[in-house]
PDB file of N, CA and C in Angstrom:
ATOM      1  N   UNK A   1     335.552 113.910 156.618  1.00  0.00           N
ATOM      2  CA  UNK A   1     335.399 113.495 155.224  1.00  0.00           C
ATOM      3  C   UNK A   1     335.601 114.704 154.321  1.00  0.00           C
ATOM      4  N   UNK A   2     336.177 114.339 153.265  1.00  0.00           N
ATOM      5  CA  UNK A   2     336.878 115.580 152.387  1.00  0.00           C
ATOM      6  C   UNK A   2     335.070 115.759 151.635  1.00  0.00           C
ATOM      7  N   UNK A   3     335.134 116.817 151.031  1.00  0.00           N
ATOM      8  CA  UNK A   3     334.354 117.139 149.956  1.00  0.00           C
ATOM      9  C   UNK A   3     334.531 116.650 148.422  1.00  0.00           C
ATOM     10  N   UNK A   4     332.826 116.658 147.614  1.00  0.00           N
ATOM     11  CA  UNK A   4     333.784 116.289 146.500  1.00  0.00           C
ATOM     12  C   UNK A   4     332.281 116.984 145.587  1.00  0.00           C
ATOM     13  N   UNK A   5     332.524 116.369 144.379  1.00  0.00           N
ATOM     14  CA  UNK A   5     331.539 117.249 143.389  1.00  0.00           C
ATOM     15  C   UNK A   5     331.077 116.042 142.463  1.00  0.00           C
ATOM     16  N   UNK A   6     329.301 115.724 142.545  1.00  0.00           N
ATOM     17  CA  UNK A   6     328.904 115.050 141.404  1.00  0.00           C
ATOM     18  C   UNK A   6     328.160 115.967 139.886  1.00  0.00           C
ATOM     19  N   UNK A   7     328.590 115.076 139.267  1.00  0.00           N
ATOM     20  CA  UNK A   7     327.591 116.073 137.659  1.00  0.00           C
ATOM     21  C   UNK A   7     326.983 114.594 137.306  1.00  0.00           C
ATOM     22  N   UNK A   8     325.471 114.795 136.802  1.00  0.00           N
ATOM     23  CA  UNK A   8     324.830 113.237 136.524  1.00  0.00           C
ATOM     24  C   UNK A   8     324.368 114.015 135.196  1.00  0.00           C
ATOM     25  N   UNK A   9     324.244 113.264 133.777  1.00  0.00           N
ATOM     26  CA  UNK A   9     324.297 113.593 132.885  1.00  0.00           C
ATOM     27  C   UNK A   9     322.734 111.903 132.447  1.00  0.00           C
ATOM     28  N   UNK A  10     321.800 111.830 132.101  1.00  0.00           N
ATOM     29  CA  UNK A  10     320.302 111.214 131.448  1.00  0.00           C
ATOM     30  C   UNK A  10     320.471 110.698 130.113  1.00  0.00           C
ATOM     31  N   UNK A  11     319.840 109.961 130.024  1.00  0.00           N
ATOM     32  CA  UNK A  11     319.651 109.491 128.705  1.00  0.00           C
ATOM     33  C   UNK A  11     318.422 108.989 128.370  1.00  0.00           C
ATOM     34  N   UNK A  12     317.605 109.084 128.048  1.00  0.00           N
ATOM     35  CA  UNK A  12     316.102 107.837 127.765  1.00  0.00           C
ATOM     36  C   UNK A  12     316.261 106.859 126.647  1.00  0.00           C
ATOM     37  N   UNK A  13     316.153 105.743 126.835  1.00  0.00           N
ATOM     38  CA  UNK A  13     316.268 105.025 125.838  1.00  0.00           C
ATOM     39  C   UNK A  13     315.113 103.578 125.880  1.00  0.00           C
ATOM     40  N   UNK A  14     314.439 103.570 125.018  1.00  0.00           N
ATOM     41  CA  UNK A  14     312.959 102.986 124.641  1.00  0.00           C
ATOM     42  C   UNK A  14     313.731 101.646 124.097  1.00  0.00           C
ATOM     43  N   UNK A  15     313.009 100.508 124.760  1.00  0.00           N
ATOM     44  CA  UNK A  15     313.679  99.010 124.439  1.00  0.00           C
ATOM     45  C   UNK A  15     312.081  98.013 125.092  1.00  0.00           C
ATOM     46  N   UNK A  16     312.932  97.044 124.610  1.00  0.00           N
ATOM     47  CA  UNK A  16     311.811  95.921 125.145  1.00  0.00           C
ATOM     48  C   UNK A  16     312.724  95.305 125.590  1.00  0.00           C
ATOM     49  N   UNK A  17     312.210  94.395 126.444  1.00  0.00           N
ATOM     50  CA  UNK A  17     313.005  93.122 127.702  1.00  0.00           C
ATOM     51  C   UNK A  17     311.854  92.427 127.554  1.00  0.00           C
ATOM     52  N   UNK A  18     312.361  91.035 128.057  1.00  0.00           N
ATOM     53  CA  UNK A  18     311.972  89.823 128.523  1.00  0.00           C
ATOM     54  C   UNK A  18     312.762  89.377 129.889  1.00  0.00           C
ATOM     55  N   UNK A  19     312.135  89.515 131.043  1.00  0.00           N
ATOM     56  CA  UNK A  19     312.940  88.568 132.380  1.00  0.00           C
ATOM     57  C   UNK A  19     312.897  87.067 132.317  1.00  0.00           C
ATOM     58  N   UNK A  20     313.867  86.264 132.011  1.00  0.00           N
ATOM     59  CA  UNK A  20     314.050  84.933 131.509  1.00  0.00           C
ATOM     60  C   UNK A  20     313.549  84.422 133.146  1.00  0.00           C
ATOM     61  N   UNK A  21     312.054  83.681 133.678  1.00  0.00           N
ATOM     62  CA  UNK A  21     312.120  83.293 134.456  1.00  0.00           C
ATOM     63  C   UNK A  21     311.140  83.507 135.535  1.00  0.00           C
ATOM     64  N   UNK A  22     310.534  84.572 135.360  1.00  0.00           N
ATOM     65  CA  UNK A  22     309.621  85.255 135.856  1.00  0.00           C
ATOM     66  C   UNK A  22     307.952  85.135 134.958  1.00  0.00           C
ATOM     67  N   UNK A  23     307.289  84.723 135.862  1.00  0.00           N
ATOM     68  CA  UNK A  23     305.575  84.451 135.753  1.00  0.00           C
ATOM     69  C   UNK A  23     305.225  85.908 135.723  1.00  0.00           C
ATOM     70  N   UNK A  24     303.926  86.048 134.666  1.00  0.00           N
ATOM     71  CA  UNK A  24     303.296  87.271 135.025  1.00  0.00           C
ATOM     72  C   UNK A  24     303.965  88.362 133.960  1.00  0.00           C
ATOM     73  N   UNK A  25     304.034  89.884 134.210  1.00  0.00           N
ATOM     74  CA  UNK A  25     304.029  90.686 133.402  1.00  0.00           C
ATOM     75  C   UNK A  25     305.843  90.649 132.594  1.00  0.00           C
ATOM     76  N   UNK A  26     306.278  90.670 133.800  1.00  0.00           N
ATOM     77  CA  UNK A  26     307.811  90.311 133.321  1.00  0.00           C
ATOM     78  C   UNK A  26     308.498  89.575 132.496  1.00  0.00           C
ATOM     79  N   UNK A  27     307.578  88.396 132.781  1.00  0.00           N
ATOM     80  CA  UNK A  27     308.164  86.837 131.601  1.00  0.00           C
ATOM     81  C   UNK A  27     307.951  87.539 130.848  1.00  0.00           C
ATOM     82  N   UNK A  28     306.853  88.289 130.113  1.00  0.00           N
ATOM     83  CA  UNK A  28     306.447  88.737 128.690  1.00  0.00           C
ATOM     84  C   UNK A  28     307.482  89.570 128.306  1.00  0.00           C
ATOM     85  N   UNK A  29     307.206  89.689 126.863  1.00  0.00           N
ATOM     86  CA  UNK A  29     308.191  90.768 126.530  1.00  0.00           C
ATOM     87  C   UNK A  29     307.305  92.240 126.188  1.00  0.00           C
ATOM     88  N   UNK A  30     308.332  93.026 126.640  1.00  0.00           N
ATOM     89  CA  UNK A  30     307.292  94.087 127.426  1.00  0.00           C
ATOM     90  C   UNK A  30     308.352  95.065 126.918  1.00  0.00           C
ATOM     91  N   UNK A  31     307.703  96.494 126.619  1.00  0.00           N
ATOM     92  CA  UNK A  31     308.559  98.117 126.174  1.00  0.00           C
ATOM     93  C   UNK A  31     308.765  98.638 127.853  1.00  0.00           C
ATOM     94  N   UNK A  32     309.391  99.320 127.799  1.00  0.00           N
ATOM     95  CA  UNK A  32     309.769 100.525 128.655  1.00  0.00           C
ATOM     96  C   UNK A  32     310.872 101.625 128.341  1.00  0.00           C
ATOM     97  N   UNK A  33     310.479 102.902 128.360  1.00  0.00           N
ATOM     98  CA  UNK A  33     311.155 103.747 128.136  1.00  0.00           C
ATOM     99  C   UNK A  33     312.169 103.798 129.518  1.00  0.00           C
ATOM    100  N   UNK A  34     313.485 103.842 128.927  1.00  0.00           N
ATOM    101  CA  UNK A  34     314.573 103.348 130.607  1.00  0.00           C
ATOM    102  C   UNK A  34     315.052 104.746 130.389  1.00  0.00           C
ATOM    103  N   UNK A  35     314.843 105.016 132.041  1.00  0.00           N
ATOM    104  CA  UNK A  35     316.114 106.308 132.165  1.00  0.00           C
ATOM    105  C   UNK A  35     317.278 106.094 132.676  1.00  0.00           C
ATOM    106  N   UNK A  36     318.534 106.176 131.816  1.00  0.00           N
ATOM    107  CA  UNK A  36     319.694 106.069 132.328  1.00  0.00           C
ATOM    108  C   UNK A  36     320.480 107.165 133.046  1.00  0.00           C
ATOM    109  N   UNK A  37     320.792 107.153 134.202  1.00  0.00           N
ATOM    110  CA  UNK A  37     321.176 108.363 134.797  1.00  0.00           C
ATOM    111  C   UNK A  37     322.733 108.024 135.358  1.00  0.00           C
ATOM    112  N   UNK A  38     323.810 108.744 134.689  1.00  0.00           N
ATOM    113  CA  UNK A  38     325.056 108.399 135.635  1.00  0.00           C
ATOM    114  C   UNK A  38     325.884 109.467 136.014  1.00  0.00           C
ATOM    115  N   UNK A  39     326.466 109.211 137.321  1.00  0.00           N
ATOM    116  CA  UNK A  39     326.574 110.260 138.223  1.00  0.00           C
ATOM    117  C   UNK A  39     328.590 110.075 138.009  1.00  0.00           C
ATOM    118  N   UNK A  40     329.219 111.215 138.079  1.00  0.00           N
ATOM    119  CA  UNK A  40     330.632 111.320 137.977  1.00  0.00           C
ATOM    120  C   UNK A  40     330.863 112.389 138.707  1.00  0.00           C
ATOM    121  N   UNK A  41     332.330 111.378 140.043  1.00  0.00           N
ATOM    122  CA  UNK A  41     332.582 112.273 141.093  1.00  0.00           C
ATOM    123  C   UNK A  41     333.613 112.623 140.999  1.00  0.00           C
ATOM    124  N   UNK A  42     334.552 114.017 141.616  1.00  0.00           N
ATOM    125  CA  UNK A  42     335.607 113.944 142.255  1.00  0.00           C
ATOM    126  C   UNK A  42     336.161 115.000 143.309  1.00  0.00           C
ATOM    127  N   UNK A  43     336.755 114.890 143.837  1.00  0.00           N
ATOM    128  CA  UNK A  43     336.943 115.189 144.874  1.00  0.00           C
ATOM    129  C   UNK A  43     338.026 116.585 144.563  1.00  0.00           C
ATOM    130  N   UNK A  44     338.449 117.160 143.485  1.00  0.00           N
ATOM    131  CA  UNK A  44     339.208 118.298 142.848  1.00  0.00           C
ATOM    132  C   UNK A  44     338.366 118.606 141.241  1.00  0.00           C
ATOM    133  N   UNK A  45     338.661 119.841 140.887  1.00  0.00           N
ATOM    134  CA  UNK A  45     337.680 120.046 139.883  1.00  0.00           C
ATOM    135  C   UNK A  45     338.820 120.721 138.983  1.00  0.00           C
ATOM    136  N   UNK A  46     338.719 120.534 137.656  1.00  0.00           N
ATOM    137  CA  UNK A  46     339.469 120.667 136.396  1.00  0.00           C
ATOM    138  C   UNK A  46     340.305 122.100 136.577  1.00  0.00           C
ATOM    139  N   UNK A  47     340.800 122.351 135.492  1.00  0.00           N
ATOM    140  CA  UNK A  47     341.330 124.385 135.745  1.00  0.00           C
ATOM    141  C   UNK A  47     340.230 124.764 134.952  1.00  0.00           C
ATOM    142  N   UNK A  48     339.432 124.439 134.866  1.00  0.00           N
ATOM    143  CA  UNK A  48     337.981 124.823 134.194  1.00  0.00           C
ATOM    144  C   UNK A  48     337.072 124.965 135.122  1.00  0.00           C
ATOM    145  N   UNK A  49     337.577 124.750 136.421  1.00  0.00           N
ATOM    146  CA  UNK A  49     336.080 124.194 137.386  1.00  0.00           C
ATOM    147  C   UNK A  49     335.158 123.245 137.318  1.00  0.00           C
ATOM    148  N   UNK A  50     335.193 122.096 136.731  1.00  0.00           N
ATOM    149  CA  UNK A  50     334.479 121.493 136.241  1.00  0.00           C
ATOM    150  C   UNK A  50     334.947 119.669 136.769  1.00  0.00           C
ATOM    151  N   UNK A  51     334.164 119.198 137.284  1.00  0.00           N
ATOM    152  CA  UNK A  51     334.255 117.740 137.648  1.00  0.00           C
ATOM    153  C   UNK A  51     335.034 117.070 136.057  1.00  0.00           C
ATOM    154  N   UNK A  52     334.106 116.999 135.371  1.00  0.00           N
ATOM    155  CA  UNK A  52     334.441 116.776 134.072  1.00  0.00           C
ATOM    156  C   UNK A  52     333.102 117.789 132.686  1.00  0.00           C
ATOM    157  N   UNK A  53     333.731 117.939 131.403  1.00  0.00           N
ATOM    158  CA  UNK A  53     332.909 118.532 130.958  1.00  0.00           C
ATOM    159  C   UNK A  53     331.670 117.847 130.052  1.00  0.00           C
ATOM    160  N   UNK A  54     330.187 118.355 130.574  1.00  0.00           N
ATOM    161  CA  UNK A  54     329.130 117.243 130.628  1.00  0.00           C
ATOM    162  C   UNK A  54     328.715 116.685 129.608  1.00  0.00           C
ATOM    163  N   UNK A  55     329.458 117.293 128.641  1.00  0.00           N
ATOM    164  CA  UNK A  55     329.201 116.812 126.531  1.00  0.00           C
ATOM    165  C   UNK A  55     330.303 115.745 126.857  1.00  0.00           C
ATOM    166  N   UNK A  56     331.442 115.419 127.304  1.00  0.00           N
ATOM    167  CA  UNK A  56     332.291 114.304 127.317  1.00  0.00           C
ATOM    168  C   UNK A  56     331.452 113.092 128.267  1.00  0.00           C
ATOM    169  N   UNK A  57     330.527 113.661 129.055  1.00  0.00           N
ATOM    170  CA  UNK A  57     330.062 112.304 129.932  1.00  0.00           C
ATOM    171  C   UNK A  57     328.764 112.307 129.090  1.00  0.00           C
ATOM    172  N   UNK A  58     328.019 113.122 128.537  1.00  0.00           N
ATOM    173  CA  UNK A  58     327.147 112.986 127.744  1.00  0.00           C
ATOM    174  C   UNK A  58     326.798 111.774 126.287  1.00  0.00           C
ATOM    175  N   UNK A  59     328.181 112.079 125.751  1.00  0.00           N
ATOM    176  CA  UNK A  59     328.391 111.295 124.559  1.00  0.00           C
ATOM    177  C   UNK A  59     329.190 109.909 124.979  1.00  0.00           C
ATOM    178  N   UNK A  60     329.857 109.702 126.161  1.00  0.00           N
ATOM    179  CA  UNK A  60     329.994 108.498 126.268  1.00  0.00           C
ATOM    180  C   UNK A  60     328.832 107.545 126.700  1.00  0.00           C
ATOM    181  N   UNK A  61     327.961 108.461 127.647  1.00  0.00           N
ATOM    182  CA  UNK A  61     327.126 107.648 128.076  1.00  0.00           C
ATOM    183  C   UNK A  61     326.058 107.502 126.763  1.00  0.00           C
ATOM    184  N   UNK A  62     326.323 108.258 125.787  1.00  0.00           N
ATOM    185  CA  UNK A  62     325.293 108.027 124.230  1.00  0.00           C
ATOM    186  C   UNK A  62     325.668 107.210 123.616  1.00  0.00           C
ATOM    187  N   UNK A  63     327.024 106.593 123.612  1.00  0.00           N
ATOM    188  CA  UNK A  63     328.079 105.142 123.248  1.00  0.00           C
ATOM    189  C   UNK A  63     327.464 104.486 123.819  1.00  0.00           C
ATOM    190  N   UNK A  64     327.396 104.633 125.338  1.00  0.00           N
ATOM    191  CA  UNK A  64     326.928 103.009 125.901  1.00  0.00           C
ATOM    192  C   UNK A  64     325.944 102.185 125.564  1.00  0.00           C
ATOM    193  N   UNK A  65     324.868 103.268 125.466  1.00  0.00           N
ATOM    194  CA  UNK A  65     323.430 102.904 125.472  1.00  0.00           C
ATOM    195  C   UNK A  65     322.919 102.894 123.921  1.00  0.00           C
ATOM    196  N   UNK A  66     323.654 103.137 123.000  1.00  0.00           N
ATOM    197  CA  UNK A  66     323.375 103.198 121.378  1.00  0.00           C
ATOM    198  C   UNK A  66     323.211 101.692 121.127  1.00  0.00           C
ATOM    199  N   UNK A  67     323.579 100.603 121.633  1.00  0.00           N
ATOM    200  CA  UNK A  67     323.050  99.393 121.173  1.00  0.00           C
ATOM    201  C   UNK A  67     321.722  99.032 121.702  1.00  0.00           C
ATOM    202  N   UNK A  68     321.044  99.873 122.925  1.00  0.00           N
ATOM    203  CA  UNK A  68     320.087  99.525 123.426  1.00  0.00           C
ATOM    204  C   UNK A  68     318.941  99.546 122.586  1.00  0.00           C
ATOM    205  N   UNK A  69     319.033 100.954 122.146  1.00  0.00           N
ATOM    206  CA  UNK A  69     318.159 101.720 121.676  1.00  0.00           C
ATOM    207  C   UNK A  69     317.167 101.382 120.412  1.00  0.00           C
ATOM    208  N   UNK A  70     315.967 100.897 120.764  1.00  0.00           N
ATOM    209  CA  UNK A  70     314.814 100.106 120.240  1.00  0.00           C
ATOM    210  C   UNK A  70     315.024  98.855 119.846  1.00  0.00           C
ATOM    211  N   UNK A  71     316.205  98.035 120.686  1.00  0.00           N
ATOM    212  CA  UNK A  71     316.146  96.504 120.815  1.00  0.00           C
ATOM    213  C   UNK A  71     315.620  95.883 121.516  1.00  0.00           C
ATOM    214  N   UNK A  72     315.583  94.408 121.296  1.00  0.00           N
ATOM    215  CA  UNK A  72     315.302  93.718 122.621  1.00  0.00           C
ATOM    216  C   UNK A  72     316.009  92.978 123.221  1.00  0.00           C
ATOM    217  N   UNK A  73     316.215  93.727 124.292  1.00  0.00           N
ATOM    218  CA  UNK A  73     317.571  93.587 125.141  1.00  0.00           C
ATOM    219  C   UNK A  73     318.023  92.130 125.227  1.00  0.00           C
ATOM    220  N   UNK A  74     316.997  91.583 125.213  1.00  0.00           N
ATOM    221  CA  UNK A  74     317.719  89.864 125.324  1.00  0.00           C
ATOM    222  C   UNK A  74     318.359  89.496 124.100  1.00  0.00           C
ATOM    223  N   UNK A  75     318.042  90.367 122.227  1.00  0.00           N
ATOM    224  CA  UNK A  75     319.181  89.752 121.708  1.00  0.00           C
ATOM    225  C   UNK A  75     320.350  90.495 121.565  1.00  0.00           C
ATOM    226  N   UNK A  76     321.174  91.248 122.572  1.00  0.00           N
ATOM    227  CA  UNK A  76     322.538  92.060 122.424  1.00  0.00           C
ATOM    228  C   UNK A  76     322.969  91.976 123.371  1.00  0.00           C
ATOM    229  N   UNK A  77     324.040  91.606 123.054  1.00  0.00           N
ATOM    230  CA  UNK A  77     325.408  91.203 123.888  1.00  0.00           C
ATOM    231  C   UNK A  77     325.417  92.219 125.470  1.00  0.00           C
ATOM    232  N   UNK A  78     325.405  92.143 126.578  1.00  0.00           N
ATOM    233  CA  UNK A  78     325.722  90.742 127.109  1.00  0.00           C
ATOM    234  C   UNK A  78     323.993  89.706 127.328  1.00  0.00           C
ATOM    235  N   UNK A  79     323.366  90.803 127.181  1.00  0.00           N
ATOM    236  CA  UNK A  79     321.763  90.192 127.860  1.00  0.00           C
ATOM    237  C   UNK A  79     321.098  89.293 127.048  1.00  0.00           C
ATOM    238  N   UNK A  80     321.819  88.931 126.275  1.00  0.00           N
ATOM    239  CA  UNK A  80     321.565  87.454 125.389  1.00  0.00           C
ATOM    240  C   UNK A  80     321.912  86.377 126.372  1.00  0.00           C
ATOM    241  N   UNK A  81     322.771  86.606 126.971  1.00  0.00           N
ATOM    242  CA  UNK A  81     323.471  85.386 128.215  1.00  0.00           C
ATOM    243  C   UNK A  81     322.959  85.864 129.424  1.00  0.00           C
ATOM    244  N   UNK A  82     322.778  87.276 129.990  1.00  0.00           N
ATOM    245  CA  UNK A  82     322.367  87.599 131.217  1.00  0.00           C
ATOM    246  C   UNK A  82     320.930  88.214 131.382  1.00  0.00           C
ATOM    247  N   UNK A  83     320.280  88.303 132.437  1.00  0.00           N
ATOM    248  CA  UNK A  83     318.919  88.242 132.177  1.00  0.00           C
ATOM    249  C   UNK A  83     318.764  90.018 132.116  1.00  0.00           C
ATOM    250  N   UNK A  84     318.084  91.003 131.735  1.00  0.00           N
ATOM    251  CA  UNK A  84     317.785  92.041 131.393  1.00  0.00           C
ATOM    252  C   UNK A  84     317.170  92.539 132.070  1.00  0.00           C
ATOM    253  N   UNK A  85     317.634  92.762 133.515  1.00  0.00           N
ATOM    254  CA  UNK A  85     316.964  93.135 134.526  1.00  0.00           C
ATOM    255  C   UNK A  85     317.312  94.399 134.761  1.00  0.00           C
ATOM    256  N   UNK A  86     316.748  95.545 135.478  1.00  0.00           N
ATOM    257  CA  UNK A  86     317.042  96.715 136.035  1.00  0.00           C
ATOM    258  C   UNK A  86     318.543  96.998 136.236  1.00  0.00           C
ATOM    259  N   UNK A  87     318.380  95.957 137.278  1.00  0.00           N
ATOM    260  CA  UNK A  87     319.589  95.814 138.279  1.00  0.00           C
ATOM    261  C   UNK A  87     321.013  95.199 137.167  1.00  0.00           C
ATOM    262  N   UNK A  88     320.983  94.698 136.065  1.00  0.00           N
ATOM    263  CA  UNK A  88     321.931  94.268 135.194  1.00  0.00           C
ATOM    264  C   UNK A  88     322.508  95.020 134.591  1.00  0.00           C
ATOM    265  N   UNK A  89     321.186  95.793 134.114  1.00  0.00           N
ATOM    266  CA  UNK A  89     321.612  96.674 132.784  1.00  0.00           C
ATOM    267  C   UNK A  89     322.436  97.866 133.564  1.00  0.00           C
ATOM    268  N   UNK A  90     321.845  98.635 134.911  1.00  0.00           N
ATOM    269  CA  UNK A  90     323.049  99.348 135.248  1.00  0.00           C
ATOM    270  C   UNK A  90     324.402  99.068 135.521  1.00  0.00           C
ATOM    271  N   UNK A  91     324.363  97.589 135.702  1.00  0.00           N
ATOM    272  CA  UNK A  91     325.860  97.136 135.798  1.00  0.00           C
ATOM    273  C   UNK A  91     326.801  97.440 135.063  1.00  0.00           C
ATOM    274  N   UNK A  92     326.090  96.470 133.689  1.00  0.00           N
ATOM    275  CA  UNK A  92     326.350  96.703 132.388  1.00  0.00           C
ATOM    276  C   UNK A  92     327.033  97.728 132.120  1.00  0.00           C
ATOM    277  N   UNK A  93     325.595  98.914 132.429  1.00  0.00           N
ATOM    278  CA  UNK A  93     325.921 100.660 131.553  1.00  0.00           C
ATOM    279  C   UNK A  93     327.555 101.264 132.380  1.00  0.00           C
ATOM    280  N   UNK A  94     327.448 101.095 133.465  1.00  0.00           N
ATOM    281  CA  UNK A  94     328.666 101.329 134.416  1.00  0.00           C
ATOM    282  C   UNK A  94     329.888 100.674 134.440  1.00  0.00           C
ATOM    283  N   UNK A  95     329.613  99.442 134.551  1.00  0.00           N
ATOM    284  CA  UNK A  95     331.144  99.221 133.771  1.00  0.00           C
ATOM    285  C   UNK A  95     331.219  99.478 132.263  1.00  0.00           C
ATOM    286  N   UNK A  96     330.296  99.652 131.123  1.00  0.00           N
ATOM    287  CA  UNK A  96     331.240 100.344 130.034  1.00  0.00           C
ATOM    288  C   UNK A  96     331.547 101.837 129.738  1.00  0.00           C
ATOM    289  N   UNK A  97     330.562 102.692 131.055  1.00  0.00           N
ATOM    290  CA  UNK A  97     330.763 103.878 131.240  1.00  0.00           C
ATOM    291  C   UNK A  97     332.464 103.872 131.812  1.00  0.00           C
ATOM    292  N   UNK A  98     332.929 103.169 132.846  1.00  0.00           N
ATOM    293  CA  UNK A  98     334.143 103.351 133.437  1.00  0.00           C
ATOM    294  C   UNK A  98     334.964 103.338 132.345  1.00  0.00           C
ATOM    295  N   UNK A  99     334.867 102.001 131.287  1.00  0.00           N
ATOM    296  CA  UNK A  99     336.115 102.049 130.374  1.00  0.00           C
ATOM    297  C   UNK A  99     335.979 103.043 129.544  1.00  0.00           C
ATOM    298  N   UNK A 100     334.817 103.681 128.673  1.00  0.00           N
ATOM    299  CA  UNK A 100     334.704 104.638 127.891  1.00  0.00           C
ATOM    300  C   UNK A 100     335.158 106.536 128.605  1.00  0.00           C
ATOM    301  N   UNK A 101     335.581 106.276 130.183  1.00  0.00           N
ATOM    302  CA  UNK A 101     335.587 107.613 130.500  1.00  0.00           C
ATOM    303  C   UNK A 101     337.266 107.599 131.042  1.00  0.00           C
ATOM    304  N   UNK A 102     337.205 106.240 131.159  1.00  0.00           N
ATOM    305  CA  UNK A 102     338.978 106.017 131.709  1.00  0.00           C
ATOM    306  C   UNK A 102     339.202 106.327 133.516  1.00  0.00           C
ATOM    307  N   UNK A 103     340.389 106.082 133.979  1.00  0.00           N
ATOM    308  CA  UNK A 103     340.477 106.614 135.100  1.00  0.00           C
ATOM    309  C   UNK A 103     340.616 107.776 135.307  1.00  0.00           C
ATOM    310  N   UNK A 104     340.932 108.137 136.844  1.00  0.00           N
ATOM    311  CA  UNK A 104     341.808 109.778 136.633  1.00  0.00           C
ATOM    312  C   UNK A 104     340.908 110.197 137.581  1.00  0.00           C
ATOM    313  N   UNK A 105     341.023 111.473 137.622  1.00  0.00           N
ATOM    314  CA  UNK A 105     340.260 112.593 138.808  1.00  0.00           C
ATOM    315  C   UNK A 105     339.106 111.969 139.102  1.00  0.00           C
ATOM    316  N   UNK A 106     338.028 111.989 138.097  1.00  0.00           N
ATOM    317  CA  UNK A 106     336.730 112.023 137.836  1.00  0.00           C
ATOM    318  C   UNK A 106     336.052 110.529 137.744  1.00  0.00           C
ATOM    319  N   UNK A 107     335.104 110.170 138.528  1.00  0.00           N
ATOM    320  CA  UNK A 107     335.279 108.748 138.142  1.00  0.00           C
ATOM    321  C   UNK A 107     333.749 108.513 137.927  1.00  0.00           C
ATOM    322  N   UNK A 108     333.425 107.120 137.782  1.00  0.00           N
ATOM    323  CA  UNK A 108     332.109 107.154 137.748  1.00  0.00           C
ATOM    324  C   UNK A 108     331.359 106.557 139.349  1.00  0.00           C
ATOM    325  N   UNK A 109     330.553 107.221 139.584  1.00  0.00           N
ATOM    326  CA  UNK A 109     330.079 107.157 140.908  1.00  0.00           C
ATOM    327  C   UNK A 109     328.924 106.178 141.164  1.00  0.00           C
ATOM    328  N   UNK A 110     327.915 106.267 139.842  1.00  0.00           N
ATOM    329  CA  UNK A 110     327.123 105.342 140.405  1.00  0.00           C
ATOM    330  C   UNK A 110     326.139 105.607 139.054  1.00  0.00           C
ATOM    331  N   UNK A 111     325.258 104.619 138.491  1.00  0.00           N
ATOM    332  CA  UNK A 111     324.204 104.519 137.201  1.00  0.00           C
ATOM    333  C   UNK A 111     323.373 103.634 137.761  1.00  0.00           C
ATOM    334  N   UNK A 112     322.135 104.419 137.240  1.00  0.00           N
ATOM    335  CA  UNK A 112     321.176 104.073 138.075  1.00  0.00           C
ATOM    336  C   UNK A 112     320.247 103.691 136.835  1.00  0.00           C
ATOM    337  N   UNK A 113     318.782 103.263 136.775  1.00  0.00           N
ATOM    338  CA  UNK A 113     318.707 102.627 135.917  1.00  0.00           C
ATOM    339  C   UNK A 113     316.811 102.714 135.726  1.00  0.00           C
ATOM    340  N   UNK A 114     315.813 103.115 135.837  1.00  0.00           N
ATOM    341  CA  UNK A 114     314.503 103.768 136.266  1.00  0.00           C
ATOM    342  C   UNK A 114     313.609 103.535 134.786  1.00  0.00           C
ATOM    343  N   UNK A 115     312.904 102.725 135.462  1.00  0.00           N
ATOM    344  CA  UNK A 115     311.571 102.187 134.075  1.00  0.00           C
ATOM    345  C   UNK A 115     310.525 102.110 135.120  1.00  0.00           C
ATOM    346  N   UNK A 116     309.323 102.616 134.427  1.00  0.00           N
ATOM    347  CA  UNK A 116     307.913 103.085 134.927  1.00  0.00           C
ATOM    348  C   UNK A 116     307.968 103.302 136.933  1.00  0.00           C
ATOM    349  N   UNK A 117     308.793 104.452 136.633  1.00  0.00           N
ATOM    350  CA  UNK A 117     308.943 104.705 138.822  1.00  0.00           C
ATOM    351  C   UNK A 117     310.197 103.623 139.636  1.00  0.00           C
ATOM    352  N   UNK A 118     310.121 102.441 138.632  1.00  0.00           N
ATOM    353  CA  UNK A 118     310.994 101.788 139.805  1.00  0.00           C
ATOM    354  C   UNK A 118     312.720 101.955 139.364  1.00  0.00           C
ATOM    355  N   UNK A 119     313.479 101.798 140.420  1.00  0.00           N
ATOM    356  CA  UNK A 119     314.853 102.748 140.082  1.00  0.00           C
ATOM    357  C   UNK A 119     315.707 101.440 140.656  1.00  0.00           C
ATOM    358  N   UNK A 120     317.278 100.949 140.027  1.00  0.00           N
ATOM    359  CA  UNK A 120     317.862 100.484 140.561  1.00  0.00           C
ATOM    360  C   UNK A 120     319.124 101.044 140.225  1.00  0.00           C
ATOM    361  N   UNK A 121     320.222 100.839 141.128  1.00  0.00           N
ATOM    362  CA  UNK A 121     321.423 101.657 141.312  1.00  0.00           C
ATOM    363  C   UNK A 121     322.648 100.654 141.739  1.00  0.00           C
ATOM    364  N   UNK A 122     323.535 101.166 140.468  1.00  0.00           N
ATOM    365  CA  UNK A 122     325.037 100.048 140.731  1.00  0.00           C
ATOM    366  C   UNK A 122     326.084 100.957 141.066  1.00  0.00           C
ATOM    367  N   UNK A 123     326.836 101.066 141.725  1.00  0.00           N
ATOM    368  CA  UNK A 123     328.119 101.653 142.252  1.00  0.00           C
ATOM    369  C   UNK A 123     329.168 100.653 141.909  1.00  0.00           C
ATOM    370  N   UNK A 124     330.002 101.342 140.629  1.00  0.00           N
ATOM    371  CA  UNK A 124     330.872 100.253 140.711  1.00  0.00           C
ATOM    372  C   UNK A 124     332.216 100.665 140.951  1.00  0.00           C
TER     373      UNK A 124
END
């Protein structure tokens, strides 16, 4: 297996959810400060040395997540229709991380998605 190089670049972003469906603490609508964490690989590194440079994965991933930020996730697009789960929203963040970073060397490897300890992770 060849070698390759990740850079993961954070974000925190404070929202409320509702899980459409779920009894108990979840049904409610409830805050959590979410950590968004996404990881960008590749397997050759720039003439800079550099996977990619981390203010370009920084500010896209500050695009993605700028609609999140002190909503409630169930009324903004897509989680008005899909339920606002862990496991969604990294979907979500990752595929609009892919289109906002484009193809090419560097890709996106994986966004992971972490409110109060519990962590879920999309590879897309």
């Amino acid at each position: 297996m060849a070698g390759f190089w990740e850079i993961a670049v954070e974000k925190v972003v404070a929202a409320r959810h509702q899980i459409r469906g779920v009894a108990g603490d979840g049904g409610r609508v409830h805050e959590h400060c979410w950590v968004v964490r996404a990881v960008v690989r590749a397997s050759e590194l720039d003439r800079t040395g550099w996977v990619l440079d981390f203010h370009e994965v920084d500010r896209a991933l500050a695009r993605v997540v700028a609609p999140y930020a002190g909503s409630f996730l169930n009324d903004v697009a897509p989680f008005d229709d899909v339920n606002p789960t862990r496991e969604n929203v990294a979907r979500v963040v990752a595929e609009q991380l892919v289109a906002e970073l484009g193809g090419g060397r560097a890709q996106v490897h994986s966004v992971d998605v972490s409110e109060g300890g519990h962590r879920a992770t999309y590879h897309p």
